[in-house]
Protein backbone atom coordinates (compact mmCIF):
# COMPACT_ATOMS: atom_id res chain seq x y z
CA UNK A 1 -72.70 -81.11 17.64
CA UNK A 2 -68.99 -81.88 17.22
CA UNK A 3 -69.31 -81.90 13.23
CA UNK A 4 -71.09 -78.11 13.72
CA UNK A 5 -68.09 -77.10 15.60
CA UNK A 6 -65.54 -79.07 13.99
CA UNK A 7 -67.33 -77.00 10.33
CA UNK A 8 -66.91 -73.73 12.21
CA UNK A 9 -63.58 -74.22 13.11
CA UNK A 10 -62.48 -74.59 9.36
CA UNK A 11 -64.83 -71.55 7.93
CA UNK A 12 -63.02 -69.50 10.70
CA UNK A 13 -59.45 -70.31 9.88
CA UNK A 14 -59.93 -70.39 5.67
CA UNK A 15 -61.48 -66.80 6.62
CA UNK A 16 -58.09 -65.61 9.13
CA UNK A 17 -56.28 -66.98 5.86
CA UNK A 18 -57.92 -65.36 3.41
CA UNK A 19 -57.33 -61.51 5.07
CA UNK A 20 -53.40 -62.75 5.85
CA UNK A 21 -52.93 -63.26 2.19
CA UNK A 22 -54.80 -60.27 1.15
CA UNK A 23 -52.64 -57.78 3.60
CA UNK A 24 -49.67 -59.70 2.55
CA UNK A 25 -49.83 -58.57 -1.36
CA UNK A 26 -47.89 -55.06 -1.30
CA UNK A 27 -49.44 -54.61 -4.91
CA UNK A 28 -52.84 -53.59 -3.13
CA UNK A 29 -51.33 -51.82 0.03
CA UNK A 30 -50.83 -48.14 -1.21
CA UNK A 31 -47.11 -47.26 -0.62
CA UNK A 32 -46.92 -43.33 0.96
CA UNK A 33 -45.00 -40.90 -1.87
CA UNK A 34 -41.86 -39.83 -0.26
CA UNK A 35 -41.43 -35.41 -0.13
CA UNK A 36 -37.89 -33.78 -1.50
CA UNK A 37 -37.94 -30.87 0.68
CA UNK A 38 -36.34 -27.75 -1.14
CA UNK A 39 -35.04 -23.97 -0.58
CA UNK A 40 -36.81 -22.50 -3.11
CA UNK A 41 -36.05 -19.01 -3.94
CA UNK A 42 -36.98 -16.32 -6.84
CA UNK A 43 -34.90 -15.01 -9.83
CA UNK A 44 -34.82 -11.38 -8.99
CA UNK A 45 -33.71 -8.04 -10.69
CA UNK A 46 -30.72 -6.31 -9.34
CA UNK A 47 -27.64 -3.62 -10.20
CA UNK A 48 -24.47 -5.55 -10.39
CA UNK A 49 -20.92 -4.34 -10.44
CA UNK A 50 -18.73 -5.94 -12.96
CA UNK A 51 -15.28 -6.31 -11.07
CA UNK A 52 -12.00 -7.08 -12.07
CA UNK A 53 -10.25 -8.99 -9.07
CA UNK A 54 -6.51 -8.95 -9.41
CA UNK A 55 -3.40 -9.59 -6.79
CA UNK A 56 -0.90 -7.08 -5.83
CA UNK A 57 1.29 -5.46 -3.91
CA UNK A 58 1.64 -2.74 -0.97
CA UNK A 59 3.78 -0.41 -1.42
CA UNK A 60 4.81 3.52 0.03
CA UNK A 61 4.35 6.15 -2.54
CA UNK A 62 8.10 7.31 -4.18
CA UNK A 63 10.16 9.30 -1.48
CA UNK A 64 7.64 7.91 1.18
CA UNK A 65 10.08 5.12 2.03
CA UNK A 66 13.64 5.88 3.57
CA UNK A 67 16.57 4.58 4.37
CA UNK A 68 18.63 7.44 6.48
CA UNK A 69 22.22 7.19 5.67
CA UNK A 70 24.98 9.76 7.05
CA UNK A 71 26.30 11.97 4.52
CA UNK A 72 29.80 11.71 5.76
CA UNK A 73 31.75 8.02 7.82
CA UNK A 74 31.36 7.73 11.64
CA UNK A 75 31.42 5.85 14.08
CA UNK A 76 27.91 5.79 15.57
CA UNK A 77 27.66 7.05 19.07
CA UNK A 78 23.75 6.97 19.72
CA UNK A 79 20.28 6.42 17.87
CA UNK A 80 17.46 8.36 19.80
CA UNK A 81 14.49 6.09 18.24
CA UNK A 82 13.15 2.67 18.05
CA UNK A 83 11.48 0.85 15.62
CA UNK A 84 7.55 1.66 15.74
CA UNK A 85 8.44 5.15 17.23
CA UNK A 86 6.77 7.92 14.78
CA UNK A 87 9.00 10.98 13.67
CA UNK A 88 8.59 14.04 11.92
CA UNK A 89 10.72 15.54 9.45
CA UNK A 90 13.89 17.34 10.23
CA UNK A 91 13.96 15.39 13.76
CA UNK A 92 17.63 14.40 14.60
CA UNK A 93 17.17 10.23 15.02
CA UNK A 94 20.48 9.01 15.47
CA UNK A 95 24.22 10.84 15.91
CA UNK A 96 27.98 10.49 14.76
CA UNK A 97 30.93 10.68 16.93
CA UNK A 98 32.05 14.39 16.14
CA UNK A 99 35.17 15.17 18.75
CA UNK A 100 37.33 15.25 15.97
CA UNK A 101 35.28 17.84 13.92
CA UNK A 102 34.74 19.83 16.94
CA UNK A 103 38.62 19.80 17.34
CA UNK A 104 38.47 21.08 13.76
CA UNK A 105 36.20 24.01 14.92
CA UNK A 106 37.63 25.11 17.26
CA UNK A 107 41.21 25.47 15.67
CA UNK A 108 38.93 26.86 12.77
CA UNK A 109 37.72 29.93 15.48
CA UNK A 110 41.28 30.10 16.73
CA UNK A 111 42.64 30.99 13.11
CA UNK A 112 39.49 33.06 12.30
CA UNK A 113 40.07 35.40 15.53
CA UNK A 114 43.69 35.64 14.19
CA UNK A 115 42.27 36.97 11.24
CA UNK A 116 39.99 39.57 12.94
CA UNK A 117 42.91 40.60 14.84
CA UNK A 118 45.00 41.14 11.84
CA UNK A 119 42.27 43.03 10.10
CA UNK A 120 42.39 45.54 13.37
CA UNK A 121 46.16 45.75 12.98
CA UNK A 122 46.55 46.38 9.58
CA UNK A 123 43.37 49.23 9.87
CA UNK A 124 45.41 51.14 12.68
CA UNK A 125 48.59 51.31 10.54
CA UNK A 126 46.47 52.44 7.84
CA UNK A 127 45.55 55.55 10.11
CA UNK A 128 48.89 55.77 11.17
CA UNK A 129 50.02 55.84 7.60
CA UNK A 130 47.18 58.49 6.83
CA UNK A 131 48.12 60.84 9.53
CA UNK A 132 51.67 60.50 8.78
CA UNK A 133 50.95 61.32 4.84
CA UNK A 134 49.22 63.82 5.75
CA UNK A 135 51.83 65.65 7.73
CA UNK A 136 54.53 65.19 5.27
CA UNK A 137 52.35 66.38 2.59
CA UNK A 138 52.17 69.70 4.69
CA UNK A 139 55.83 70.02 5.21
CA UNK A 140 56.40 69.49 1.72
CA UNK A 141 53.50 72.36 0.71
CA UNK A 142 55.72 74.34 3.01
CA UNK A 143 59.04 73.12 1.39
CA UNK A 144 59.95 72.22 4.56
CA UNK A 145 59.85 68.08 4.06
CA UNK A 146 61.68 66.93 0.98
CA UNK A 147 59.59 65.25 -2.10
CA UNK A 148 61.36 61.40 -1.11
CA UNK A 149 60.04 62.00 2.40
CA UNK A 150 56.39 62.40 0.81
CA UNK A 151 56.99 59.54 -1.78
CA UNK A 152 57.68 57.39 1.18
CA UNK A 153 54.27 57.96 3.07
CA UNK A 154 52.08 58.03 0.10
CA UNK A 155 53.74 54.07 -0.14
CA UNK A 156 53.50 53.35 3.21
CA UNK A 157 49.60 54.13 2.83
CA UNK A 158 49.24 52.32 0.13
CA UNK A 159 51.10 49.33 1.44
CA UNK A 160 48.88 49.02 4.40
CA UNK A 161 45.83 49.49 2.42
CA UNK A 162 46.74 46.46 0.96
CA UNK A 163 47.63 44.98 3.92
CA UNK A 164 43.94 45.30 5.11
CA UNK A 165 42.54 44.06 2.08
CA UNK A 166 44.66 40.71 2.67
CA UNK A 167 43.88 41.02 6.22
CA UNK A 168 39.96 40.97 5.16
CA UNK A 169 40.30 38.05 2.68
CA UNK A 170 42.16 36.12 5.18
CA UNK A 171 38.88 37.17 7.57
CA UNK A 172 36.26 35.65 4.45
CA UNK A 173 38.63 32.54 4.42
CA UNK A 174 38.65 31.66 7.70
CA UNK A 175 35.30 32.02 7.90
CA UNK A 176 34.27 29.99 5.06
CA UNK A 177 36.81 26.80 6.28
CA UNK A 178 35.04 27.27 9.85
CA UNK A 179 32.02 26.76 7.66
CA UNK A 180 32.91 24.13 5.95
CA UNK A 181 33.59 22.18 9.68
CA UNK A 182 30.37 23.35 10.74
CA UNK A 183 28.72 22.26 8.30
CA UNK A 184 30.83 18.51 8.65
CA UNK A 185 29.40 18.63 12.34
CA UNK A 186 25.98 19.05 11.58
CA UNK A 187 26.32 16.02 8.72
CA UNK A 188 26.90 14.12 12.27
CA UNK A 189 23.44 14.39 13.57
CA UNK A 190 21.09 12.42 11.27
CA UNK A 191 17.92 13.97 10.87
CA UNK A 192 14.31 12.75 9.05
CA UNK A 193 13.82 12.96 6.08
CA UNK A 194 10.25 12.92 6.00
CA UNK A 195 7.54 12.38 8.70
CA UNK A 196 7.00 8.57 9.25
CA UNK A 197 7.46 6.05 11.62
CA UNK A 198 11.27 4.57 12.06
CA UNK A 199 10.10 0.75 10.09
CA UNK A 200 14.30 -0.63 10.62
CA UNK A 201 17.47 -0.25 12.35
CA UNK A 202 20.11 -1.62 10.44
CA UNK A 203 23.75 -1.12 12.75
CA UNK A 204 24.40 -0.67 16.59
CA UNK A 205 25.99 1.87 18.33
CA UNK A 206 29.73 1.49 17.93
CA UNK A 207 29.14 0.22 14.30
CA UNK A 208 30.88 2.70 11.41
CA UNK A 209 28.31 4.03 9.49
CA UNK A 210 28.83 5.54 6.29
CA UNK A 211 26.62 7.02 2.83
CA UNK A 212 26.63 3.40 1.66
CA UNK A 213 25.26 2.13 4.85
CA UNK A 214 21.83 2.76 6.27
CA UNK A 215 21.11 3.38 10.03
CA UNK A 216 17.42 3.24 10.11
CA UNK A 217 14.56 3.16 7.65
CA UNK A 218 11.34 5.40 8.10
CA UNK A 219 8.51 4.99 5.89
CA UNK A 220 4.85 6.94 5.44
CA UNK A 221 2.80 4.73 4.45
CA UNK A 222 -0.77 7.37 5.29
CA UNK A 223 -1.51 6.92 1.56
CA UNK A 224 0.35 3.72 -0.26
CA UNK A 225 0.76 2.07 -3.80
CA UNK A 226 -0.87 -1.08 -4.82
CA UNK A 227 0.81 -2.29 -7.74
CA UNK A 228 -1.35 -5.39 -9.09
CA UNK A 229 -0.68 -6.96 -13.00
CA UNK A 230 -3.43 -6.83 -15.62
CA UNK A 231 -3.20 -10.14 -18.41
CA UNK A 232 -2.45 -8.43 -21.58
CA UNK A 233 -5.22 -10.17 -23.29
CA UNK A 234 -7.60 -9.53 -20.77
CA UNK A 235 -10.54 -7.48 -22.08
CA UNK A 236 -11.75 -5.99 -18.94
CA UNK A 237 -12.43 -2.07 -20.00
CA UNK A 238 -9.82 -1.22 -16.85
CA UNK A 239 -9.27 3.10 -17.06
CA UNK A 240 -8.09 5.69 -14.30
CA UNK A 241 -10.00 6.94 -11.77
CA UNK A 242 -11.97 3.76 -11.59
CA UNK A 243 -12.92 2.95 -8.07
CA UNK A 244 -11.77 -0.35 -6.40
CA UNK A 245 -11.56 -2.37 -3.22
CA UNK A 246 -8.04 -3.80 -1.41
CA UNK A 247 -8.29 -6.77 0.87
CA UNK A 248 -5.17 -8.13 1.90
CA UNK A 249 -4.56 -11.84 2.44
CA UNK A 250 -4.31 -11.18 6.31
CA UNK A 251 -7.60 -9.42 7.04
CA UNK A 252 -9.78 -10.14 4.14
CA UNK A 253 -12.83 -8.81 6.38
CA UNK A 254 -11.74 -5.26 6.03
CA UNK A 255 -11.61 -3.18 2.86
CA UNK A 256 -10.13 -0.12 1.58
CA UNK A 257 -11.35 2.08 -1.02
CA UNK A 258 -8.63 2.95 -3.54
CA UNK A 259 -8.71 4.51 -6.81
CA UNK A 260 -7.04 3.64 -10.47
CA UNK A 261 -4.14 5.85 -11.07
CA UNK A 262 -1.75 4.22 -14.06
CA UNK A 263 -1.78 1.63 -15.94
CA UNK A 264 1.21 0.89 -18.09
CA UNK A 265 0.75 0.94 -22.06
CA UNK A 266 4.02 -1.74 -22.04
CA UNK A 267 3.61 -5.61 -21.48
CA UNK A 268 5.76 -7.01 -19.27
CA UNK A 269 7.44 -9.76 -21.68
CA UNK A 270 8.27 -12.49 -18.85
CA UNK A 271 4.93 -12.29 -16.99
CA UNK A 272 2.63 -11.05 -20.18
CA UNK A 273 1.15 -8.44 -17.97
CA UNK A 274 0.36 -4.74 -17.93
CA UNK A 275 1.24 -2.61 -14.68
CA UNK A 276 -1.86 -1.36 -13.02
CA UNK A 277 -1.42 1.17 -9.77
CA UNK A 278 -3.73 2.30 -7.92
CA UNK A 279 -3.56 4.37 -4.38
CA UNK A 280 -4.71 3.49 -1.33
CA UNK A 281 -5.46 5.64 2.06
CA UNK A 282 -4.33 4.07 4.89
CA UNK A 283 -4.03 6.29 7.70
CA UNK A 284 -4.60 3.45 10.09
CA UNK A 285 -1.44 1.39 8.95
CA UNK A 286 -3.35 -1.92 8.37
CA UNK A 287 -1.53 -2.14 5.12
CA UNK A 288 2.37 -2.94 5.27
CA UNK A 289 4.80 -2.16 2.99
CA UNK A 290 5.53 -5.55 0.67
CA UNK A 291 2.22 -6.97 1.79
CA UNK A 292 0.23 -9.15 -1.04
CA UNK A 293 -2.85 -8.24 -1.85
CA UNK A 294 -6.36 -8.41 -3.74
CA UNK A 295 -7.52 -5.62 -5.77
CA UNK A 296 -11.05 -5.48 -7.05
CA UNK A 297 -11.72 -2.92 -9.86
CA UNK A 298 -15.27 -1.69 -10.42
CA UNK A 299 -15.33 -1.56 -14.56
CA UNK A 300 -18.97 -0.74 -14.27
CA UNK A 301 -22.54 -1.37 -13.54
CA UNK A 302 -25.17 -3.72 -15.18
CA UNK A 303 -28.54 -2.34 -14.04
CA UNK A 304 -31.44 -4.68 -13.55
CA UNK A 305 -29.71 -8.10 -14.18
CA UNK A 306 -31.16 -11.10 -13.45
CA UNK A 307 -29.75 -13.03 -10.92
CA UNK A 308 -29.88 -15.97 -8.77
CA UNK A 309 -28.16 -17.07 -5.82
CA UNK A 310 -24.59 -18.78 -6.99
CA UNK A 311 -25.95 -21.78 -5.02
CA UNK A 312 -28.80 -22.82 -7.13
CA UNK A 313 -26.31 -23.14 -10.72
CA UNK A 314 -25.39 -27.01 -10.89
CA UNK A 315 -23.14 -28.87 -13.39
CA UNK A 316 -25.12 -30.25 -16.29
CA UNK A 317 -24.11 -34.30 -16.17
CA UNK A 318 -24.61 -34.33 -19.84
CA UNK A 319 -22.86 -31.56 -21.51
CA UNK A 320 -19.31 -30.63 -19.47
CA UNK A 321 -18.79 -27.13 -19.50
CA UNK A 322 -22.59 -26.49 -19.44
CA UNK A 323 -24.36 -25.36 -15.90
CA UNK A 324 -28.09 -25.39 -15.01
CA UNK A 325 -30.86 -24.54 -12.67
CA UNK A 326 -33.78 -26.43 -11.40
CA UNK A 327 -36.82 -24.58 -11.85
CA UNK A 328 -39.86 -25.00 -9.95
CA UNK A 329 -43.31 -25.02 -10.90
CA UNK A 330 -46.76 -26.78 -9.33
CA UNK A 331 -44.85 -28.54 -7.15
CA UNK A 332 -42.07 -30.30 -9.18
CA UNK A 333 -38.91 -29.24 -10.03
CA UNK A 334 -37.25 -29.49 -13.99
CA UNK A 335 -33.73 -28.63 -15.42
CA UNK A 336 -32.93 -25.42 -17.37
CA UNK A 337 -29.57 -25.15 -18.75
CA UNK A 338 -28.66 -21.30 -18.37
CA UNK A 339 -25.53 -18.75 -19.30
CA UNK A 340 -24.17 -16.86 -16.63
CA UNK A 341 -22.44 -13.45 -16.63
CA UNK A 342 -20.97 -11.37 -13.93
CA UNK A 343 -21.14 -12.43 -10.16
CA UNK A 344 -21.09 -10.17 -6.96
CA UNK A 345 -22.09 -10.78 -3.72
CA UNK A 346 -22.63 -14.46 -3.76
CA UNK A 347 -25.17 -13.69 -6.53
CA UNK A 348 -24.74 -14.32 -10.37
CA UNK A 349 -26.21 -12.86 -13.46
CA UNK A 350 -28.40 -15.31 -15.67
CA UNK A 351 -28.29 -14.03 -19.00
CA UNK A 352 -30.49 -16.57 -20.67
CA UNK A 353 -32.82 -19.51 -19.92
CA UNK A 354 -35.14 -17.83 -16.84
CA UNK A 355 -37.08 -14.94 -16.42
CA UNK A 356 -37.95 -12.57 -13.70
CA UNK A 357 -40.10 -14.11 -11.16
CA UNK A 358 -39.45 -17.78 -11.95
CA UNK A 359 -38.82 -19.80 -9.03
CA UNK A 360 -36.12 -22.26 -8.88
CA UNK A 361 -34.21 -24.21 -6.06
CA UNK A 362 -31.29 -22.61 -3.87
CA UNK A 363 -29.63 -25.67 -3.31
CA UNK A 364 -29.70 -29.11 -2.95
CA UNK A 365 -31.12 -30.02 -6.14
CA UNK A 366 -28.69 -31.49 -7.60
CA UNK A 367 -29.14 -35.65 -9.48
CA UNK A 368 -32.73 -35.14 -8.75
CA UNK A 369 -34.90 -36.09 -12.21
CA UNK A 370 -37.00 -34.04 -13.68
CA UNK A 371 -40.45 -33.95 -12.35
CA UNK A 372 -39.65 -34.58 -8.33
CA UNK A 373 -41.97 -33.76 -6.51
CA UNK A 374 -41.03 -30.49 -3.58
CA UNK A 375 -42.38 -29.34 -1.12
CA UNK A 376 -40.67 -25.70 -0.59
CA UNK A 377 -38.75 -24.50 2.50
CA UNK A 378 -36.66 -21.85 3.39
């Protein structure tokens, strides 16, 4: 009985050794094939815009942007806006001490009233003269007056004739020189230019302005200038009244149409650039004068282009310079190097290497070898 069991005992532990050593060999356990999980996405057909993206600069249109200077030196006595404030054209802004030029006017009236006065005068001894010419002249038909007698009258009208004449010049004088001070006391109130909004303030009151010094500034800026610099060996096909976009550096969300309007036909020889302006509505002042910008041109359209997202395009290890895409078919993914054209919208134009339909991978791909296995997500 003890040899049966001891017999048993051995059969049962070669057997508990035998399955050990089988599970142990990872040759005959079948390993699990790991999944590379993929966006997968189609190459599609789409219109894209081939844009020229260039940087500029914000600026009013010519006589848009002023900087009000008196036409005469004074000392400034009081500026009536503020920086912000928006003024129309002819509105008086700022104003000139003018005590001394209405000094001047009023001497100017006293010496013009003169005048008037001595234009009277010199008319009622003209009568006079007449009356008394013509009396003498009726003596002498009656022999009565002597011929010096009439002599004398016909001078005396003829010397206040002339006395009235002066007397009327002296009238036009005066009132010319009162002019003239008139118009020196209106150059004392500074008016707008144009219609704007007052941008700087440059002196104080008590300061001494004069033509060489500006008071404020006042600038439109409704409709504005965005002067941006072509590379004179750039090909792009740039021409007036192409569309385009402006996005300045501080809100690139927003846009604002604006439209080609020059472009220079001389290279700048420092920067080896061609002028390019185009103009911009702005009625809502987001774009300041002097801002930096970026201008996209529209040059035109390429209709139906392939495209994929700019994701899915992957440097080629092999060839620098060269990109690719991983295309995907039955399940695996392989590398197809590819040429690329224009780009818009975070979408790129594949001008060789796929066709439309082809599926290839978004993202991610990139290092895998060719054949992996996917499984495709969105």
């Amino acid at each position: 009985m003890p040899q049966q069991f001891l017999k048993a005992s051995v059969s049962f532990l070669l057997l508990v050794l035998l399955v050990g050593c089988q599970r142990a060999n990872p040759a005959e356990d079948p390993a699990p094939t790991p999944v590379v999980r993929l966006p997968i996405t189609q190459v599609q057909r789409q219109n894209l815009s081939n844009i020229v993206t260039l940087t500029g600069m914000v600026n009013a249109l010519p006589d848009h942007s002023v900087k009000v200077s008196p036409a005469v030196a004074g000392k400034l006595i009081a500026v009536l806006v503020v920086p912000g404030q928006r003024v129309h054209r002819g509105q008086i802004i700022a104003r000139l001490d003018n005590r001394q030029v209405k000094d001047q006017i009023a001497q100017a009236d006293a010496v013009l009233q003169g005048s008037i006065s001595a234009v009277a005068q010199a008319q009622t001894n003209l009568t006079l003269a007449r009356s008394t010419l013509a009396r003498v002249q009726m003596l002498y038909n009656e022999k009565i007056a002597p011929q010096k007698d009439l002599i004398a009258a016909q001078s005396q009208v003829a010397t206040s004739q002339e006395q009235v004449r002066s007397a009327k010049a002296q009238v036009a004088q005066s009132r010319a020189s009162r002019a003239q001070v008139a118009t020196q006391l209106g150059f004392a109130e500074l008016r707008s230019p144009i219609s704007g909004v007052v941008a700087r303030r440059f002196l104080n009151i008590g300061d001494t302005a004069d033509p060489a010094t500006p008071v404020l500034q006042v600038v439109d800026l409704e409709t504005v200038v965005i002067n941006a610099s072509l590379p004179a060996d750039s090909s792009a096909p740039i021409r007036v009244q192409q569309p385009g976009r402006v996005r300045s550096v501080a809100q690139p969300e927003i846009s604002f149409p604006a439209t080609v309007t020059a472009i220079s036909p001389v290279v700048d020889l420092q920067s080896n650039t061609l002028a390019v302006q185009l103009r911009c509505a702005n009625r809502q002042g987001y774009l300041k004068e002097g801002q930096s910008v970026t201008v996209q041109i529209t040059t035109g359209i390429r209709k139906g282009a392939l495209t994929v997202p700019k994701t899915a395009l992957v440097p080629d290890p092999e060839k620098p310079g060269q990109r690719l895409v991983y295309r995907f078919r039955s399940g695996k993914i392989a590398r197809v190097p590819v040429q690329t054209g224009i780009e818009e919208g975070g979408r790129i134009e594949i001008t060789s290497g796929l066709s439309s339909g082809e599926s290839v991978a978004a993202s991610g791909a990139y290092g895998l070898p060719d054949g992996t296995a996917v499984e495709a997500t969105r």
